[in-house]
N, C-alpha and C. Protein backbone atom coordinates (compact mmCIF):
# COMPACT_ATOMS: atom_id res chain seq x y z
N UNK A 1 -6.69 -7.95 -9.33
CA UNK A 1 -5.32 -8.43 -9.16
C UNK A 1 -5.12 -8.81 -7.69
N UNK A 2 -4.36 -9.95 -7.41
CA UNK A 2 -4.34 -10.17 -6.13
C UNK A 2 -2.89 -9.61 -5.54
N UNK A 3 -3.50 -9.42 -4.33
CA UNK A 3 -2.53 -8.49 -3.39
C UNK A 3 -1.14 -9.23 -3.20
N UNK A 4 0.31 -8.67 -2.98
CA UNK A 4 1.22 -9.31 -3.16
C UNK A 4 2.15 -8.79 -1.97
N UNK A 5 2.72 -9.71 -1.01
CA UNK A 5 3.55 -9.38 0.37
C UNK A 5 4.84 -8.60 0.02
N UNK A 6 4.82 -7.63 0.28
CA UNK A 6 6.26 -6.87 -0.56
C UNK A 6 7.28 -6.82 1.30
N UNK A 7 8.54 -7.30 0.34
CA UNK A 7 9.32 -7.72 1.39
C UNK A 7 10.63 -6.27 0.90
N UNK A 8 11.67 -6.38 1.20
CA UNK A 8 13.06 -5.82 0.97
C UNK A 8 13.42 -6.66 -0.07
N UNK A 9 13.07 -7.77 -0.23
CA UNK A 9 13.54 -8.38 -1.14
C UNK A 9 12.98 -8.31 -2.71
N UNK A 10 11.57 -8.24 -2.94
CA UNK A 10 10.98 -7.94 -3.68
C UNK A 10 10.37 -6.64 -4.16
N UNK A 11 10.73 -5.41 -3.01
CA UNK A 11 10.71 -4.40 -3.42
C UNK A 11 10.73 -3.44 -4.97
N UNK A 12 11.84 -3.69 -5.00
CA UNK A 12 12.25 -3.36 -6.41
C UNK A 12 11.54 -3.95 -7.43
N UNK A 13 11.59 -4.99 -7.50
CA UNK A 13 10.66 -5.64 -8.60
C UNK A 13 9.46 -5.67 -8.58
N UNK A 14 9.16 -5.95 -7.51
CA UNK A 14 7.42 -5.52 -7.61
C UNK A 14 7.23 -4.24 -7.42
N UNK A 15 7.60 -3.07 -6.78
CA UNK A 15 6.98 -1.61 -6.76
C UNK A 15 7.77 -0.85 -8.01
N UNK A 16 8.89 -0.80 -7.72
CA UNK A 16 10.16 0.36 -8.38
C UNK A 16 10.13 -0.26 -10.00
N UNK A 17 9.98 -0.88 -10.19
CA UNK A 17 9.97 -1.63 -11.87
C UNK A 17 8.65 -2.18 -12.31
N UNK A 18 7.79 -2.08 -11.55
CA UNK A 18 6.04 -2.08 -12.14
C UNK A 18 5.90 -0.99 -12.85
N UNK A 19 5.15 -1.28 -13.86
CA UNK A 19 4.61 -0.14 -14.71
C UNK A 19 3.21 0.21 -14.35
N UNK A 20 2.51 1.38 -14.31
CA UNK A 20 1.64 1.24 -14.25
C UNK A 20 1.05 1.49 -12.43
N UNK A 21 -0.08 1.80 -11.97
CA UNK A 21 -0.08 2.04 -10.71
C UNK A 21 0.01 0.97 -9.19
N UNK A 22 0.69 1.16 -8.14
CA UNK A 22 0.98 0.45 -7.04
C UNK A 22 -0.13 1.20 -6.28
N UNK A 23 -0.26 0.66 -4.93
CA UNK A 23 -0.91 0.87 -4.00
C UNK A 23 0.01 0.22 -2.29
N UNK A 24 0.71 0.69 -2.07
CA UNK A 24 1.06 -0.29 -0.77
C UNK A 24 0.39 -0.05 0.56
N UNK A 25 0.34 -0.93 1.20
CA UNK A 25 -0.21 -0.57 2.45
C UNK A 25 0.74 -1.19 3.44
N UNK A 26 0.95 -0.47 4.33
CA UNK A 26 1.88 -0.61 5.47
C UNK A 26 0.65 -0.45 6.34
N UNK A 27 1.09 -1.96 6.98
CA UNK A 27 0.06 -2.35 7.98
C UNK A 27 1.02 -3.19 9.02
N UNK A 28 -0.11 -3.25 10.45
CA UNK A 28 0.38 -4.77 11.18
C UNK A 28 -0.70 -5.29 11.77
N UNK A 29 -0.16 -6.45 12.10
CA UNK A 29 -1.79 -7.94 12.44
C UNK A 29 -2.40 -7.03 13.77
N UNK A 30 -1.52 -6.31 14.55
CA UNK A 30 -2.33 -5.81 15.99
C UNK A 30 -3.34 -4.41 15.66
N UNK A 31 -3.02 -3.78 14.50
CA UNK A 31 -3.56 -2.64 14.19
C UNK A 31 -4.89 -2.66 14.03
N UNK A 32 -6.18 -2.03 14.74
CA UNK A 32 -7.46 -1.94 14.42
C UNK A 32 -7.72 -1.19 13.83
N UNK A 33 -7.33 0.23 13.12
CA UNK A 33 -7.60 1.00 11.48
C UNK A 33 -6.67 0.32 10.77
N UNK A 34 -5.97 -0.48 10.67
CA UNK A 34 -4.90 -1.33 9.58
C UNK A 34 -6.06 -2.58 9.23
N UNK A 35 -7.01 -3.31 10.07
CA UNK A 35 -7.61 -4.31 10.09
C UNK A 35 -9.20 -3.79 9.32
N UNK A 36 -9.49 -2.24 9.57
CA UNK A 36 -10.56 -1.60 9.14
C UNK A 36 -10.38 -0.97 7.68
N UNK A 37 -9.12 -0.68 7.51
CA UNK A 37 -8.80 -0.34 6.36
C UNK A 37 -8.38 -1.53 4.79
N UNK A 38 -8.22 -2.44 5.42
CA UNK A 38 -8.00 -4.02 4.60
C UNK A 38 -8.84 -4.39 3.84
N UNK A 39 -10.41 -4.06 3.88
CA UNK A 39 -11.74 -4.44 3.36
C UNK A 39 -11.63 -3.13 2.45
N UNK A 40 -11.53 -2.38 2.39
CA UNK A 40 -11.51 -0.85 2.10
C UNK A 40 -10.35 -0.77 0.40
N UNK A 41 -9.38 -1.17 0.89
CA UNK A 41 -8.79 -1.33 -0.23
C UNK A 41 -8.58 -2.59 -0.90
N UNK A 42 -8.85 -3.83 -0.20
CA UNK A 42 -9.56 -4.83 -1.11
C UNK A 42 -10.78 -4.28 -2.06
N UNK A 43 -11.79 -3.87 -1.98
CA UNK A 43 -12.84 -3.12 -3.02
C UNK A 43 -12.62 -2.32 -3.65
N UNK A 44 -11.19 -1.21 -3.99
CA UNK A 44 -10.42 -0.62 -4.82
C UNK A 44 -9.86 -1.58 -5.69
N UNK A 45 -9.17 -2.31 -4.83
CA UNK A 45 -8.97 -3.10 -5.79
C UNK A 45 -9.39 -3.57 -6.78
N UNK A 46 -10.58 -4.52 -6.40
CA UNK A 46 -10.95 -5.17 -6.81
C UNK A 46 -11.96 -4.32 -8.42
N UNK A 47 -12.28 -3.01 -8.31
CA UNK A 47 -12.63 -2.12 -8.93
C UNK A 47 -11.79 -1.88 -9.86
N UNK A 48 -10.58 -1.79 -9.39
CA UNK A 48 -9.75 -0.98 -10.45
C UNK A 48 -8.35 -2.39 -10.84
N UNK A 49 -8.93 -3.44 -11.78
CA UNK A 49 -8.08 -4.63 -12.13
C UNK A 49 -6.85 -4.30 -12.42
N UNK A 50 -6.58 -2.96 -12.57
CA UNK A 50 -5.02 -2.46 -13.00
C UNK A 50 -4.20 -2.43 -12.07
N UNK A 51 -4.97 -2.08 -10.87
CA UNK A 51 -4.29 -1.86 -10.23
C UNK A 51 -3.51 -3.02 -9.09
N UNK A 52 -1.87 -2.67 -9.13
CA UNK A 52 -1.18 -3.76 -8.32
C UNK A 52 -1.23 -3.08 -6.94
N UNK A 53 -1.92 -3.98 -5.76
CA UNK A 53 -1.67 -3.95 -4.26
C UNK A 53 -0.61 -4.64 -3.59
N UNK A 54 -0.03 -4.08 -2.40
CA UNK A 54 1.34 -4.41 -2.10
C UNK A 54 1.20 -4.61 -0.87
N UNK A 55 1.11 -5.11 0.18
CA UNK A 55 0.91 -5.18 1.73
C UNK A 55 2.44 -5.27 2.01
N UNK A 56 2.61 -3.94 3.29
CA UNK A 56 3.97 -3.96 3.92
C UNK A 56 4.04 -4.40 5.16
N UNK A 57 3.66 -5.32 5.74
CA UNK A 57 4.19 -5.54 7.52
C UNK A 57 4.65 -5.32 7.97
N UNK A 58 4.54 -4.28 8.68
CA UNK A 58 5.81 -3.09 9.16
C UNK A 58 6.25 -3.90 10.67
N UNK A 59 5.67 -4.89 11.39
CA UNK A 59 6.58 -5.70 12.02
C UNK A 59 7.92 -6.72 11.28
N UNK A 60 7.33 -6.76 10.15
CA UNK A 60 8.22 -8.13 9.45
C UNK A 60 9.14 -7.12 8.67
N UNK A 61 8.88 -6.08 8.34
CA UNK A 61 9.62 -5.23 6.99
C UNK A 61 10.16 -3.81 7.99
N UNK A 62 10.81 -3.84 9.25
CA UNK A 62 10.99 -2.56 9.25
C UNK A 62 11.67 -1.27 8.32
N UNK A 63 12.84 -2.27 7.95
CA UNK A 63 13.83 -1.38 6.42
C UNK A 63 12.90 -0.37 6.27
N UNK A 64 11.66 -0.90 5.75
CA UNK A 64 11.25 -0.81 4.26
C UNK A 64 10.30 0.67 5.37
N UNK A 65 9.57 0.36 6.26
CA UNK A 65 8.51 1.21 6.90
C UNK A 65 8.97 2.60 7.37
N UNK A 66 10.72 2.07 7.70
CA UNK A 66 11.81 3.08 7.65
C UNK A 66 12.31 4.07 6.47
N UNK A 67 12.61 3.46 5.51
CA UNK A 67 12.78 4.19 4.07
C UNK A 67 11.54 4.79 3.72
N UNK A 68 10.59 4.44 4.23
CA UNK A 68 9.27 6.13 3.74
C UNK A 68 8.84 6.87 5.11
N UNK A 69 9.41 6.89 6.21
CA UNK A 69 9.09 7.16 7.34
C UNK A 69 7.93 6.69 7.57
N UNK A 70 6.87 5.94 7.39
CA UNK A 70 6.16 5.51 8.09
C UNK A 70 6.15 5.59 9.73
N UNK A 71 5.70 6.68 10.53
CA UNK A 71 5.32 6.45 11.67
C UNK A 71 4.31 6.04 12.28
N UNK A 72 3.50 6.10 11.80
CA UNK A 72 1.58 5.75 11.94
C UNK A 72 1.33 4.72 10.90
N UNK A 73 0.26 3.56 11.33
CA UNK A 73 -0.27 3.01 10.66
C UNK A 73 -1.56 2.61 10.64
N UNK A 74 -2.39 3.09 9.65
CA UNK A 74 -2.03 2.75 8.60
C UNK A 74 -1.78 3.56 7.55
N UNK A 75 -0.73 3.13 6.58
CA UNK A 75 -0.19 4.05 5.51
C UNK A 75 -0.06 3.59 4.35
N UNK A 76 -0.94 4.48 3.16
CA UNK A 76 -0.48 3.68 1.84
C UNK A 76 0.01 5.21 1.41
N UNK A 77 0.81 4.16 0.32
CA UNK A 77 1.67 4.70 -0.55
C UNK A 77 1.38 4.75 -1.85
N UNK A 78 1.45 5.57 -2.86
CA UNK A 78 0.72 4.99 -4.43
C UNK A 78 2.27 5.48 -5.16
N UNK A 79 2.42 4.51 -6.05
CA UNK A 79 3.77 4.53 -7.14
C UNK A 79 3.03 4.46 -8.33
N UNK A 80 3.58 5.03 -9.26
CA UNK A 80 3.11 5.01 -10.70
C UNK A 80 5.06 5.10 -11.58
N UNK A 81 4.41 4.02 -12.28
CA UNK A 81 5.45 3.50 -13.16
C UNK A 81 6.77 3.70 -12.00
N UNK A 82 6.91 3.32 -10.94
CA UNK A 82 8.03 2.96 -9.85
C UNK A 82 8.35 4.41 -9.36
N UNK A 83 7.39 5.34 -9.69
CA UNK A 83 7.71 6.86 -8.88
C UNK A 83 6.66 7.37 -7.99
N UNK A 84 7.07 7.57 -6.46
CA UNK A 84 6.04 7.55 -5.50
C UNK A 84 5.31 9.43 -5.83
N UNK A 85 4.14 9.02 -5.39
CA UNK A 85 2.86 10.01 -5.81
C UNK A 85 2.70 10.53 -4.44
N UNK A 86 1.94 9.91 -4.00
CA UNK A 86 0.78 10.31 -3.10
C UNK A 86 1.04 9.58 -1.84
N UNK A 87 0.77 10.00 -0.65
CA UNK A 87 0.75 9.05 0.55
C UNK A 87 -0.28 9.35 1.65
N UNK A 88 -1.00 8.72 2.35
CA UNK A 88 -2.14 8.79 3.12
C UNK A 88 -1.95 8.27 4.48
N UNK A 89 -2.16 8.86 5.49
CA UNK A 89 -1.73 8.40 7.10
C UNK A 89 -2.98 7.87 7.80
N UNK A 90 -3.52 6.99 7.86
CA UNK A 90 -4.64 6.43 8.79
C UNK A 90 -5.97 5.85 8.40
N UNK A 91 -6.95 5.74 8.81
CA UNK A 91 -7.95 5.05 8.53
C UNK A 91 -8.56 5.88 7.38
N UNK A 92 -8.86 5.89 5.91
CA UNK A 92 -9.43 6.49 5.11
C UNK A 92 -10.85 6.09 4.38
N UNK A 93 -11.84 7.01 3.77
CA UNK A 93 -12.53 5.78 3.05
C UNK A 93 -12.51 5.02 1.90
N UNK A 94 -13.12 4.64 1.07
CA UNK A 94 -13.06 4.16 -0.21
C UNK A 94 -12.89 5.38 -1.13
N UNK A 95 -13.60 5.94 -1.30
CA UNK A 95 -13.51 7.45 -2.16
C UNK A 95 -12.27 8.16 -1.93
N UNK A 96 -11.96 7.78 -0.87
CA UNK A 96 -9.96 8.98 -0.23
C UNK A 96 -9.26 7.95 -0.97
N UNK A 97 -9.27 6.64 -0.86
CA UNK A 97 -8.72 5.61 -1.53
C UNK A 97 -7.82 6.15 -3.46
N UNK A 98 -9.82 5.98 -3.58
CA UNK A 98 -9.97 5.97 -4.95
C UNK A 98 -9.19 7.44 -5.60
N UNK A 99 -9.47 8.80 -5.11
CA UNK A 99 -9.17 9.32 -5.67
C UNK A 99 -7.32 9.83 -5.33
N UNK A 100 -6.76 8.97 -4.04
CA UNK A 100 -4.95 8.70 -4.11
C UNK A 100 -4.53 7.82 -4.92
N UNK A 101 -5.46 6.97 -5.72
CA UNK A 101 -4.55 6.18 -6.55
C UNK A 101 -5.19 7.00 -7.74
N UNK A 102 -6.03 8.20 -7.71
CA UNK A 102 -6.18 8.92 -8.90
C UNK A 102 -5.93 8.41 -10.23
């Protein structure tokens, strides 16, 4: 499934009303574990076709980086059927990946 820019605007509809598991990543373009971690969960992805990826730009989206406290990046988030699970703070590997979107 290809990865989808989740704004304030699309929030809701793409995370909170998906069925089924999310993955977001709150990232930004200057971040070097945000830029190391991008390849990392592209190959989750790409592994697990169910699964919907969400990229947050926490320069472009502060609201949003704000409403989960995001202080560090990089940070994903995993939602299942629009209810947040799990959350992960920094550079992780594929396997830490794999088993937060459990």
């Amino acid at each position: 499934m290809a990865e989808i820019v989740v704004t304030g605007d699309n929030f809701e509809s793409e995370v909170l009303q998906a069925k089924g598991t999310v993955l977001l990543d709150f990232w930004a373009s200057w971040c070097g574990p945000c830029r190391m971690l991008t390849p990392i969960v592209d190959e989750v992805a790409e592994a697990h076709p169910e699964l919907k990826v969400g990229k947050v730009n926490v320069d472009e989206q502060p609201e949003l980086a704000q409403k989960f406290d995001v202080m560090s990046i990089p940070t994903l988030v995993v939602f299942k059927d629009g209810v947040q699970k799990n959350t992960s703070i920094g550079l992780i590997s594929k396997e830490e990946v794999e088993s937060l979107i459990g």
